[in-house]
Protein backbone atom coordinates (compact mmCIF):
# COMPACT_ATOMS: atom_id res chain seq x y z
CA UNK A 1 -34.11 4.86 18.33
CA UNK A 2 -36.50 2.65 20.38
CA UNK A 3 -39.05 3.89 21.59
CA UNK A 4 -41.65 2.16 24.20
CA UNK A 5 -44.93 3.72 23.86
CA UNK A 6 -47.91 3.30 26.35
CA UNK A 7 -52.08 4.14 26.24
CA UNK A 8 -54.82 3.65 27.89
CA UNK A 9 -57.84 1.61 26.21
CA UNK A 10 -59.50 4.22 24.40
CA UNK A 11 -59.69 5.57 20.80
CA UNK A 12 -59.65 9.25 21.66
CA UNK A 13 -56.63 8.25 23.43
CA UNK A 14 -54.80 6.13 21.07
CA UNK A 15 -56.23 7.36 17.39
CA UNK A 16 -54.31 10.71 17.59
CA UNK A 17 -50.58 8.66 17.74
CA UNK A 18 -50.82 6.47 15.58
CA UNK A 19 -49.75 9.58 12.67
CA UNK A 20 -46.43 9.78 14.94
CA UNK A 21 -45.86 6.23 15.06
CA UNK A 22 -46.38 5.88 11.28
CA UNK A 23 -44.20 8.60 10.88
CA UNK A 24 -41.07 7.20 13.27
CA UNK A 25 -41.44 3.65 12.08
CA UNK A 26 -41.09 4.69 8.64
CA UNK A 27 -37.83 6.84 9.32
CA UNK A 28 -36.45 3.64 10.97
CA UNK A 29 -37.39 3.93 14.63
CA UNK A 30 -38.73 1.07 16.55
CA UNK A 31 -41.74 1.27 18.78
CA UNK A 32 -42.87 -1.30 20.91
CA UNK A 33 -46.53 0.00 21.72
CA UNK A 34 -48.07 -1.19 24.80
CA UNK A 35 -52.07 -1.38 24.03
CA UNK A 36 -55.09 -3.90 24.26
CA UNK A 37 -55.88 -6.36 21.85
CA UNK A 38 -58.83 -4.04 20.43
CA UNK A 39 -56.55 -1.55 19.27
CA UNK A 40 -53.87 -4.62 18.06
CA UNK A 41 -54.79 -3.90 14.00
CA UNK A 42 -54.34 -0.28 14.40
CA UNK A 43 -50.91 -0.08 16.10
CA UNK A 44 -49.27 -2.83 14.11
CA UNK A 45 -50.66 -1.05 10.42
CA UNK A 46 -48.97 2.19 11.58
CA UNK A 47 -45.90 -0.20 11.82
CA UNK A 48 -45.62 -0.98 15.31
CA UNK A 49 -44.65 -3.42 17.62
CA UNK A 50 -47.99 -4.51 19.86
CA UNK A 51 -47.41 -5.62 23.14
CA UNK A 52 -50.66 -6.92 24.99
CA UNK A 53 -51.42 -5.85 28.46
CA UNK A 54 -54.69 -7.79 28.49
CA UNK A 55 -55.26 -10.11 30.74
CA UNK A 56 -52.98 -8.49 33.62
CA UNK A 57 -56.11 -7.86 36.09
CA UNK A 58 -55.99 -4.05 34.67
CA UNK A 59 -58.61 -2.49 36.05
CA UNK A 60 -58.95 0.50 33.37
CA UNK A 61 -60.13 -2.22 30.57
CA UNK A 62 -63.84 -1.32 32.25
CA UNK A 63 -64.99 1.64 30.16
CA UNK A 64 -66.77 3.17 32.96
CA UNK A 65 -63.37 3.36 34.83
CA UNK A 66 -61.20 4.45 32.15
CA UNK A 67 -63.68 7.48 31.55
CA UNK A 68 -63.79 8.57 35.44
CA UNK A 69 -59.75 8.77 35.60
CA UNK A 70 -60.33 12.35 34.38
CA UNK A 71 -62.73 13.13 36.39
CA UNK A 72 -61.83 11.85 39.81
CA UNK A 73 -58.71 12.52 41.43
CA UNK A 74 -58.50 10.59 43.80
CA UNK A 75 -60.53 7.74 42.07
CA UNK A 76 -57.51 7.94 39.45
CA UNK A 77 -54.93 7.72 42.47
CA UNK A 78 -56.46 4.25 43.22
CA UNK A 79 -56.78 3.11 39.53
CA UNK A 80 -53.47 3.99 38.46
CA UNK A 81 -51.91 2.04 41.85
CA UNK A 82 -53.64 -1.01 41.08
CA UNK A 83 -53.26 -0.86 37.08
CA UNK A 84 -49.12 -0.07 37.48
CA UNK A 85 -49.05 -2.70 40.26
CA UNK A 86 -51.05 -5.29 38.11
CA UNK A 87 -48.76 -4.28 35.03
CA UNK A 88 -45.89 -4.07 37.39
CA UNK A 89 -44.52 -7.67 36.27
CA UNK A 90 -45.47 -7.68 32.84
CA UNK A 91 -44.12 -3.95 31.86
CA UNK A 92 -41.00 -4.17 33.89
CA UNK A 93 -39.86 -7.55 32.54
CA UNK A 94 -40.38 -6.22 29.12
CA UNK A 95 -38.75 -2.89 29.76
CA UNK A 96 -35.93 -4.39 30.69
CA UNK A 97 -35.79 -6.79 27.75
CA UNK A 98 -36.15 -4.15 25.15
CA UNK A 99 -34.30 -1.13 27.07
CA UNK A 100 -35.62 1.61 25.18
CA UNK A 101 -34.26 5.21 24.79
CA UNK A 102 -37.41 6.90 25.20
CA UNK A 103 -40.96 6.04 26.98
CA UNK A 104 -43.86 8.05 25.45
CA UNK A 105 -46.87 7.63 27.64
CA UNK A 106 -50.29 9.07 27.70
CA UNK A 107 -51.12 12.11 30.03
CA UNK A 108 -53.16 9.77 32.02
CA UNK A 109 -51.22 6.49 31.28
CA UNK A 110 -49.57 6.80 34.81
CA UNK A 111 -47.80 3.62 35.09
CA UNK A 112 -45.60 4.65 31.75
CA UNK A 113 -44.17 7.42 33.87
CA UNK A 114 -44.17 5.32 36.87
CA UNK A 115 -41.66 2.96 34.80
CA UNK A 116 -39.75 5.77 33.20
CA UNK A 117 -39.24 7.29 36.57
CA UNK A 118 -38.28 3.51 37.99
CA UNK A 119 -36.03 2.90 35.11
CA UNK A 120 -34.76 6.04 34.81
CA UNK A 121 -35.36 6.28 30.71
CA UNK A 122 -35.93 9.54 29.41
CA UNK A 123 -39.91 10.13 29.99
CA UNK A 124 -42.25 12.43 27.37
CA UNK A 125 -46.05 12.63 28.15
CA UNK A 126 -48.29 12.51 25.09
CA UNK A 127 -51.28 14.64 25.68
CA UNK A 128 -54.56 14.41 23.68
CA UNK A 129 -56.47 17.06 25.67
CA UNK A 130 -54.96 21.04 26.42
CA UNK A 131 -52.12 20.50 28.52
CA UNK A 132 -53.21 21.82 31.45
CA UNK A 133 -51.85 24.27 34.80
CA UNK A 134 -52.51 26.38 37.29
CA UNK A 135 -53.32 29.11 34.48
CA UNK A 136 -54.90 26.66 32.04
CA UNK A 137 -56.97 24.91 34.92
CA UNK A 138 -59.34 27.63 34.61
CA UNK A 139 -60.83 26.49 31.53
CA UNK A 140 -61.68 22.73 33.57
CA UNK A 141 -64.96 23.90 35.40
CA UNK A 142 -64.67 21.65 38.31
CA UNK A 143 -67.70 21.72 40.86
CA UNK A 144 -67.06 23.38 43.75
CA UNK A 145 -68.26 19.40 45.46
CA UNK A 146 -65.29 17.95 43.30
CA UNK A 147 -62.46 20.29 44.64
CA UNK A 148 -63.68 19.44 48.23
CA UNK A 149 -63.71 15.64 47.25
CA UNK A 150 -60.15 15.77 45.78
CA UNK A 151 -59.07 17.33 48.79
CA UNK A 152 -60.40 15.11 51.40
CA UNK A 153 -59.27 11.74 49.81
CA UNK A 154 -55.78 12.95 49.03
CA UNK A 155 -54.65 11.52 52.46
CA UNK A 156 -55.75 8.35 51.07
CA UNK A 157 -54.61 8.65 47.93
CA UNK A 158 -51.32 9.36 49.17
CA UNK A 159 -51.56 5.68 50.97
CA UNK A 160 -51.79 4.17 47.96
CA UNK A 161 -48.17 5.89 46.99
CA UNK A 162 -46.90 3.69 49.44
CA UNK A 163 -47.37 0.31 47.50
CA UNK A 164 -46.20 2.07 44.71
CA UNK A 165 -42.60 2.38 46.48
CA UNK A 166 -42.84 -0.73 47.90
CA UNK A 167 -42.30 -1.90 44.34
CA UNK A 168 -39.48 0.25 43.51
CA UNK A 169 -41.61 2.96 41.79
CA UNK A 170 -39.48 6.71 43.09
CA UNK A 171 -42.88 8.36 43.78
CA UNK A 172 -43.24 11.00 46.54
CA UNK A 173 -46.52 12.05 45.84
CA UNK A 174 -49.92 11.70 43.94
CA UNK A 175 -49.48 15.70 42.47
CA UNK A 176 -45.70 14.54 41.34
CA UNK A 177 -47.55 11.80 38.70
CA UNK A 178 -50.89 13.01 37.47
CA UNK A 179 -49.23 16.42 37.00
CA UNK A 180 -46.50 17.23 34.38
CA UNK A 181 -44.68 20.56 35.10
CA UNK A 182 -42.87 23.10 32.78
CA UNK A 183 -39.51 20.31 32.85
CA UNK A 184 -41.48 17.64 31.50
CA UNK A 185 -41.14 17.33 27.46
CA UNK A 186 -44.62 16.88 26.18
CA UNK A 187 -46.50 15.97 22.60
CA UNK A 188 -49.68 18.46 22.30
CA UNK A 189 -51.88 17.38 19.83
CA UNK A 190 -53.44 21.16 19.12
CA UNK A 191 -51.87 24.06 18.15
CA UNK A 192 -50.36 26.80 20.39
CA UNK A 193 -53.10 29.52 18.78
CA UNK A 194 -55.92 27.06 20.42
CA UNK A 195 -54.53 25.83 23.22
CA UNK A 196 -55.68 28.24 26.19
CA UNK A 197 -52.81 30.23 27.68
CA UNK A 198 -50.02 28.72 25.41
CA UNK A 199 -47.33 31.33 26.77
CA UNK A 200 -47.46 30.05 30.05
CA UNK A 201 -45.81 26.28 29.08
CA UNK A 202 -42.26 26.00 28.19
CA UNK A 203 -40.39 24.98 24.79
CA UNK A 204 -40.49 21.44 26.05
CA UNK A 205 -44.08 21.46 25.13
CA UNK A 206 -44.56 20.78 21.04
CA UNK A 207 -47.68 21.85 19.89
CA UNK A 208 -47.87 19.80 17.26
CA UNK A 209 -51.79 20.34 15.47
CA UNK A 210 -54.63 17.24 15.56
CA UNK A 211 -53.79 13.89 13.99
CA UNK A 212 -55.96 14.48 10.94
CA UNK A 213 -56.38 11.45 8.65
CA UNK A 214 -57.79 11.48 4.84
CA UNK A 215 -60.59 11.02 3.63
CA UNK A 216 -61.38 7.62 2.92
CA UNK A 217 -64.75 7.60 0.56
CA UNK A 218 -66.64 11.41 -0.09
CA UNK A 219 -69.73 12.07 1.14
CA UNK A 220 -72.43 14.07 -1.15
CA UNK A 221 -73.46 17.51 -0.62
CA UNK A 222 -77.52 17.34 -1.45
CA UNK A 223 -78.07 20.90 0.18
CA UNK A 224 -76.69 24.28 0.13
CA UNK A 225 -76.22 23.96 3.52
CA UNK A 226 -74.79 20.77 5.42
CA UNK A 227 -75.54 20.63 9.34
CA UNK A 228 -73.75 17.62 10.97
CA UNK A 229 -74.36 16.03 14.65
CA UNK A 230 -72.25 14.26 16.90
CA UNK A 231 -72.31 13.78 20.40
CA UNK A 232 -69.43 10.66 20.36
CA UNK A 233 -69.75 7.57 21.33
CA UNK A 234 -68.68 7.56 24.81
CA UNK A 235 -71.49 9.98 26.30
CA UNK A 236 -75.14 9.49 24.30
CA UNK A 237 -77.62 12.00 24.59
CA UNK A 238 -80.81 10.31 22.78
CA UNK A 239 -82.47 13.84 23.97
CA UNK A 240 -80.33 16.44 21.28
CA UNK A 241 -80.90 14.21 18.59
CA UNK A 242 -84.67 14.18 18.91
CA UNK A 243 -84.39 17.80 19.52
CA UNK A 244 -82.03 18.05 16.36
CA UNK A 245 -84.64 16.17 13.97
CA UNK A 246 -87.82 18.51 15.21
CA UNK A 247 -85.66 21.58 14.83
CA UNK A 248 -84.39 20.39 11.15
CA UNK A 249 -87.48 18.87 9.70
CA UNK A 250 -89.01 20.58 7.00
CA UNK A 251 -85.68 22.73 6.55
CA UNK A 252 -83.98 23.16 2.90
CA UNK A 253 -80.70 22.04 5.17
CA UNK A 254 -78.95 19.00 4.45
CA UNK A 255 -78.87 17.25 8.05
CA UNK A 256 -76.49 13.80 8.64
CA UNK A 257 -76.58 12.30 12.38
CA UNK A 258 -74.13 9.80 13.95
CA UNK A 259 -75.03 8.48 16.86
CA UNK A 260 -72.32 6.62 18.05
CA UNK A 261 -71.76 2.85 18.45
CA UNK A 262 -75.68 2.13 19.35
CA UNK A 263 -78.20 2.96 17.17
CA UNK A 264 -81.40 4.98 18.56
CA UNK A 265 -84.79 4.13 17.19
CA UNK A 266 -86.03 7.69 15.63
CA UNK A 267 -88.86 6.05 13.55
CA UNK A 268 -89.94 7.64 9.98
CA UNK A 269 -87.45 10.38 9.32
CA UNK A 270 -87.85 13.25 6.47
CA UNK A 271 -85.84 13.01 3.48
CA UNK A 272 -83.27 15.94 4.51
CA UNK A 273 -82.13 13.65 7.50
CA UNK A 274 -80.19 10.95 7.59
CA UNK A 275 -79.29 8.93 10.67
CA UNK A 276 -76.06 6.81 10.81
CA UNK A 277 -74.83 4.65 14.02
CA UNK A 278 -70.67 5.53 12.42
CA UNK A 279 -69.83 7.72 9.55
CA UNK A 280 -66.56 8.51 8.06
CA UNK A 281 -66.35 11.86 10.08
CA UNK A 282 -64.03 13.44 7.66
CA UNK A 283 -65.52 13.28 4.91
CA UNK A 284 -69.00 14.88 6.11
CA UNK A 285 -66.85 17.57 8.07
CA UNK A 286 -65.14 18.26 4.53
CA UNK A 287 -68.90 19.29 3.68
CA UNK A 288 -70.30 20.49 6.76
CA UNK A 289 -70.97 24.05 7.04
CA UNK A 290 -71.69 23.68 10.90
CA UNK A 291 -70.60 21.05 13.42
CA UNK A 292 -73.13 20.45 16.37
CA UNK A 293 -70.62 17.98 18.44
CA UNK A 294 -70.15 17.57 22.35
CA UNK A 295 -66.90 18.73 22.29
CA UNK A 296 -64.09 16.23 22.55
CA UNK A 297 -61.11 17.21 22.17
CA UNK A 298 -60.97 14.90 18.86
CA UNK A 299 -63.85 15.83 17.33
CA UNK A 300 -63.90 19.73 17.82
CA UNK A 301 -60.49 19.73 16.37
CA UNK A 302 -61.46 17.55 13.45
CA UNK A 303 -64.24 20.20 12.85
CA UNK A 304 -62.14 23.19 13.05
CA UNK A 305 -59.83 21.34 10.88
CA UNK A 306 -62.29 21.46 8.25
CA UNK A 307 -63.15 24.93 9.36
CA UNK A 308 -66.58 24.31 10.50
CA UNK A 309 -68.12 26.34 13.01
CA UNK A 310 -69.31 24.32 16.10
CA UNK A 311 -72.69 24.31 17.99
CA UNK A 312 -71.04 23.89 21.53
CA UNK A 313 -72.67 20.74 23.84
CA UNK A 314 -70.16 20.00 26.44
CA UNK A 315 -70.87 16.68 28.70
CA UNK A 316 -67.35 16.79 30.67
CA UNK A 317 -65.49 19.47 32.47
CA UNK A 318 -62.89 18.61 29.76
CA UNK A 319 -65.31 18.83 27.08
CA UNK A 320 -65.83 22.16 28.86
CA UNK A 321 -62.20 23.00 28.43
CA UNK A 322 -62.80 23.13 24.11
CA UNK A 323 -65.80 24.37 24.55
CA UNK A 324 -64.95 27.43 26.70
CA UNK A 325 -61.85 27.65 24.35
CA UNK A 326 -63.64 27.34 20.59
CA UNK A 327 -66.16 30.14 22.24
CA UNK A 328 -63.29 32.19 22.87
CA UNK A 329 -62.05 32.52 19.54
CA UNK A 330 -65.07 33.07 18.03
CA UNK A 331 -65.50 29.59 16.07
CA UNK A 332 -69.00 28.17 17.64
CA UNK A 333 -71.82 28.89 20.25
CA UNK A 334 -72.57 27.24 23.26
CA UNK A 335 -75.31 25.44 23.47
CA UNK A 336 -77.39 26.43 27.09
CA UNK A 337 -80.66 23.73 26.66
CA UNK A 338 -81.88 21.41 24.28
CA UNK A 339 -84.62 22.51 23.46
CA UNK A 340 -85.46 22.69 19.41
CA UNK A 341 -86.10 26.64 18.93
CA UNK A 342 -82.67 26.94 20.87
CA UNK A 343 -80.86 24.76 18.86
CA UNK A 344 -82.08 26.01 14.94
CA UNK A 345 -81.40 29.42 16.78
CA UNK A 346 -77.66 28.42 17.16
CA UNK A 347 -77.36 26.91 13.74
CA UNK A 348 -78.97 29.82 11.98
CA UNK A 349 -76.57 32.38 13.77
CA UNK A 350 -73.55 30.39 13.15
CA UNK A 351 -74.86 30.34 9.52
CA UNK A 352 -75.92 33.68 8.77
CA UNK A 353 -72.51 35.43 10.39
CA UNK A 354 -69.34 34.88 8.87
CA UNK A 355 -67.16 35.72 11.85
CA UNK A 356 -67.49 31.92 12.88
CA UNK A 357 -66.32 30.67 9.81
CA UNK A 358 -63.40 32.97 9.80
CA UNK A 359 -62.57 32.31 12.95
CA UNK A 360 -62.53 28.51 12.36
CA UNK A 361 -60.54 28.90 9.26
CA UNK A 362 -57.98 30.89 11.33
CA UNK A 363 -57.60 27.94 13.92
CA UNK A 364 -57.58 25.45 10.96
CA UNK A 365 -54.57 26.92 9.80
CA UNK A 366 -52.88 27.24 13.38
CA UNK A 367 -53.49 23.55 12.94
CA UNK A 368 -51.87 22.93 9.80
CA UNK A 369 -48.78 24.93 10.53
CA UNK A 370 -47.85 23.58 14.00
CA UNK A 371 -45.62 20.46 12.10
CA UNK A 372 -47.60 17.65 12.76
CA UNK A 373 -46.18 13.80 13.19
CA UNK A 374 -42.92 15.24 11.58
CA UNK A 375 -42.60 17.81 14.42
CA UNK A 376 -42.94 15.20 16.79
CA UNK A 377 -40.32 12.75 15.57
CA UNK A 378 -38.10 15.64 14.69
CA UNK A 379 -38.59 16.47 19.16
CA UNK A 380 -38.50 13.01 20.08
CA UNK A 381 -35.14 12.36 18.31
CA UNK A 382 -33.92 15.60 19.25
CA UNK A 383 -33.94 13.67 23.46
CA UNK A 384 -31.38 11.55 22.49
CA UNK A 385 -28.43 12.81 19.94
């Protein structure tokens, strides 16, 4: 089977395939993985083909643009117009050149549909969030400002469709691309228990758990009790971890911070906190005994994983999504301020009531039953016998 597999230029995005690639390559498959060179070293280890879309004018490569395409409608009707249009050569020379059986493309890695629809190759979205619809939806707390946004600019989003034709592209409307419906075979990375209203998606959807990988070097427990903090390193919040080290100093808890890829200057620190700028986050979750994180869809799972309870600080409306959804279950407590008698209040209830660690031990193992990367190839070579 060949496979041609397409992301967007960002970890959250890209980390949780690379267990599915791994696991198709080493049953024989080919995949020819359409990335950007900083994710080159990844995609070829998990025996890949890399295929460089750098230098194509792609306007996503900017951070700050590839984190509004979730949150802007009809910002992300633009983007993915002028990224399939500046890929347009590039992709469709290739495509043609490698004619694969399959595209896999990220939810929001529009111009891999765009080709599978132009090509007509069997298309399967790869989702790293819930898959979301109109029942799911609910969980996305839009602003009411948003919705009216969206709706206005759809008229000129639907211009945009227009170029997209012009090209050869079989696209109708804006809705018809950023949404998948119930006929559209799709890679979950969760399990069916967590994601919110599961019943409502067809069996083309696999829910196939997080992409969970080992444990590289262990961490030491030097507490009874572990708290861990992580707000990712897309959104920082300098403001929670200040909070975090006034609410934890002088506690007999066990306290590691990452602050994400730049380092904040917290000064003299007591000796039951420890600030990192990266940490293997594995192997402090596999000690943690609660998880104050921000919610992404990577990291909550990754805590549940390890049954942690989570301390709920949303930044996103998808963020939101896991947040309203953990809450739900009973695995973790939203977070309403910052403040630091609000925050050891959270801790110390997720702490001093089992229910949260039961529940995350029941969505841990909704995790570890759902199949994993051998699920997925099993579907994905299922499309084509």
């Amino acid at each position: 089977m060949k496979i041609a597999w397409f992301c967007i230029p960002a970890h959250g995005h890209t980390n949780p395939t690379l267990g599915i690639v791994k696991e198709l390559t080493s049953a024989g498959h080919e995949i020819y993985y359409f990335s950007f060179e900083m994710f080159r070293e990844k995609i070829e280890k998990a025996g890949a083909h890399f295929i460089s879309c750098d230098g194509c004018d792609f306007e996503m490569e900017d951070k700050g643009n590839a984190d509004k395409v979730g949150k802007d409608m009809a910002f992300a009707a633009e983007l993915l117009v002028n990224s399939t249009l500046a890929l347009d050569e590039k992709v469709s020379a290739k495509v043609k050149e490698l004619s694969p059986d399959i595209i896999v493309s990220d939810s929001v890695a529009y111009w891999g549909k765009l080709t599978a629809m132009k090509y007509n190759i069997p298309y399967v979205s790869s989702t790293t969030t819930f898959a979301f619809n109109n029942q799911s939806s609910r969980y996305m707390k839009h602003g009411i400002g948003e919705l009216f946004n969206m709706l206005f600019t759809m008229p000129k989003a639907n211009k945009h469709i227009k170029k997209l034709r012009d090209k050869g592209y079989p696209v109708k409307s804006i809705i018809e691309i950023v949404q998948n419906s119930n006929d559209t075979n799709t890679i979950v990375y969760t399990s069916k228990y967590f994601q919110p209203c599961a019943e409502t998606f067809s069996d083309k959807y696999h829910f196939i758990g997080p992409s969970i990988r080992p444990v590289e070097k262990a961490v030491e427990k030097t507490a009874e009790k572990t708290v861990y903090i992580s707000m990712g390193t897309v959104v920082k919040n300098e403001e929670i971890y200040r909070s975090c080290i006034e609410a934890f100093k002088g506690t007999d808890y066990q306290v590691i911070i990452s602050t994400g890829t730049n380092s904040c200057n917290f000064g003299s620190l007591p000796d039951n906190i420890q600030v990192y700028e990266s940490v293997d986050q594995m192997a402090v979750l596999s000690i943690a005994d609660v998880f104050i994180t921000h919610c992404g869809m990577n990291s909550a799972s990754e805590g549940l994983y390890f049954e942690v309870p989570l301390i709920l600080c949303p930044q996103t409306p998808e963020q939101g999504a896991v947040a309203a959804r953990t809450a739900e279950l009973g695995a973790g407590v939203m977070l309403d301020s910052y403040g630091k008698d609000d925050i050891k209040k959270a801790v110390e209830t997720v702490l001093n009531d089992a229910k949260y660690k039961e529940a995350a031990k029941k969505i841990s193992e909704s995790f570890k039953s759902a199949g994993g990367a051998k699920e997925a190839r099993l579907f994905l070579e299922s499309l084509i016998k």
